[in-house]
Protein backbone atom coordinates (compact mmCIF):
# COMPACT_ATOMS: atom_id res chain seq x y z
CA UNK A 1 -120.14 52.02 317.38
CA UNK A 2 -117.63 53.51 319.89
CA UNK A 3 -120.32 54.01 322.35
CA UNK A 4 -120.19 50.44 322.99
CA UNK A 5 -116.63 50.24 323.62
CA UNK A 6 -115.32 49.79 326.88
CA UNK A 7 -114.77 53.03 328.86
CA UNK A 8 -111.82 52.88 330.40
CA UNK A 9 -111.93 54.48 334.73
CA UNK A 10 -108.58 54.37 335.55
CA UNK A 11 -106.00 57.23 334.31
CA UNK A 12 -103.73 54.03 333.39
CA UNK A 13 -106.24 52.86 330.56
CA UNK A 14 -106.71 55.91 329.67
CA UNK A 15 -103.39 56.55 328.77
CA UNK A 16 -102.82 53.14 327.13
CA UNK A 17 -106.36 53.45 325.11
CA UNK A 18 -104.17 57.01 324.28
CA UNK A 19 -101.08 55.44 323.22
CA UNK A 20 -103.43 52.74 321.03
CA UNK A 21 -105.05 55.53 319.26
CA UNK A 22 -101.59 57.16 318.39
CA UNK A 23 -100.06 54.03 316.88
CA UNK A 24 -102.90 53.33 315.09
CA UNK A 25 -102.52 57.16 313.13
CA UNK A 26 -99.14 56.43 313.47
CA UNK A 27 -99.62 53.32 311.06
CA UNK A 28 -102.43 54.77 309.00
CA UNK A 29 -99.68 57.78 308.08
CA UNK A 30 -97.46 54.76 306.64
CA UNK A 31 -100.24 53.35 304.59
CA UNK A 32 -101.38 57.13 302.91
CA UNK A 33 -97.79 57.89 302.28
CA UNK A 34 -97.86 54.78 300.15
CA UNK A 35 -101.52 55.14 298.76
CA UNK A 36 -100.99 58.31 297.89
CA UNK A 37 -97.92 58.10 296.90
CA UNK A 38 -96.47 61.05 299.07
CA UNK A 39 -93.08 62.90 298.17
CA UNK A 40 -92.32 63.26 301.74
CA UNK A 41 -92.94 59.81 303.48
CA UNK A 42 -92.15 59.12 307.19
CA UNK A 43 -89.32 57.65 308.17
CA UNK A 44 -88.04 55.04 310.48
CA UNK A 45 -88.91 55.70 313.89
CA UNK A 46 -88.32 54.53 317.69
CA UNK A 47 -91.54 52.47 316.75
CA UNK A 48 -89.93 50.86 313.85
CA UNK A 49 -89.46 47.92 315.46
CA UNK A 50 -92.90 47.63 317.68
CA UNK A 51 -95.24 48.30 314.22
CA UNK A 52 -93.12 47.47 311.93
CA UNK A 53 -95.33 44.46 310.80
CA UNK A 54 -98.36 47.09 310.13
CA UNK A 55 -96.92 48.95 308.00
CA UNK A 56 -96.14 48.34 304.00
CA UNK A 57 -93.31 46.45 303.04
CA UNK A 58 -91.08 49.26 301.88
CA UNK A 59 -90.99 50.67 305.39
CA UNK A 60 -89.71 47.14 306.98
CA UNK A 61 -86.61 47.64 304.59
CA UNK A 62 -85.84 51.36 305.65
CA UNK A 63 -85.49 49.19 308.94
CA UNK A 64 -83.67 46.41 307.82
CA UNK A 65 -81.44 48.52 305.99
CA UNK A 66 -80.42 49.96 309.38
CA UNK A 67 -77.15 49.63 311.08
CA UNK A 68 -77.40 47.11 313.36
CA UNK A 69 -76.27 49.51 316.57
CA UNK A 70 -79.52 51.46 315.53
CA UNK A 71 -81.97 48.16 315.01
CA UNK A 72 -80.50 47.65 318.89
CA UNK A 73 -81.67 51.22 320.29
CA UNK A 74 -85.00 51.13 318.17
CA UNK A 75 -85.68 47.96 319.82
CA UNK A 76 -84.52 49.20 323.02
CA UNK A 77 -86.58 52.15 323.33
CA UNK A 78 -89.93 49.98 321.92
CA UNK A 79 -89.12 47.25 324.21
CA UNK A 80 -88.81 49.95 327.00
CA UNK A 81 -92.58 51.85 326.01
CA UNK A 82 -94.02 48.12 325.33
CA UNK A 83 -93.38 47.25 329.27
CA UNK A 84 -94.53 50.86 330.34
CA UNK A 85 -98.18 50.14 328.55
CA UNK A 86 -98.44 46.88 329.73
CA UNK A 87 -97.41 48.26 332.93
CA UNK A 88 -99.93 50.74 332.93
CA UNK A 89 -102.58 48.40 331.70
CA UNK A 90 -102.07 46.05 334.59
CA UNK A 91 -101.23 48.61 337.12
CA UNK A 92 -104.79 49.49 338.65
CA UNK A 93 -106.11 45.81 339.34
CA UNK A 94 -102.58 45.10 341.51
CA UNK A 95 -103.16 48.66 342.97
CA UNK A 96 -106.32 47.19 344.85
């Protein structure tokens, strides 16, 4: 199957089909922690905010339950990444 996917040429894609691969473990951590029903679970990160909506419920109220000064830098720093991907996805077709 993933010899049919798209292969990406530019060192851009690369690094954003990188970053995809990384919040998609990232995510699938979240979900075993819960399947599994881990002692040690991971905790809110600076993606909280970005992936938030793929992972379980009971990690969207370790965020909520969050100061509000720290719900402000997690979304910061994801809005921040967010426009460096897109960035980097759009970067080598204005490069031309």
């Amino acid at each position: 199957m993933v010899y049919w996917l798209p292969h990406p040429k530019a060192f851009a894609h690369r690094f954003v089909a990188a970053f995809l691969l990384a919040c998609a473990a990232y995510v699938l951590m979240a979900w075993y922690d819960v399947i599994y029903d881990c002692n040690d679970k991971v905790k809110i990160t600076v993606l909280g905010w970005l992936w938030g909506w793929a992972k379980p419920a009971s990690y969207q109220k370790q965020f909520d339950d969050l100061p509000i000064k720290y719900k402000k830098i997690v979304r910061t720093v994801d809005i921040i990444v967010l426009i460096v991907v897109v960035g980097a996805l759009v970067y080598p077709y204005i490069q031309q």
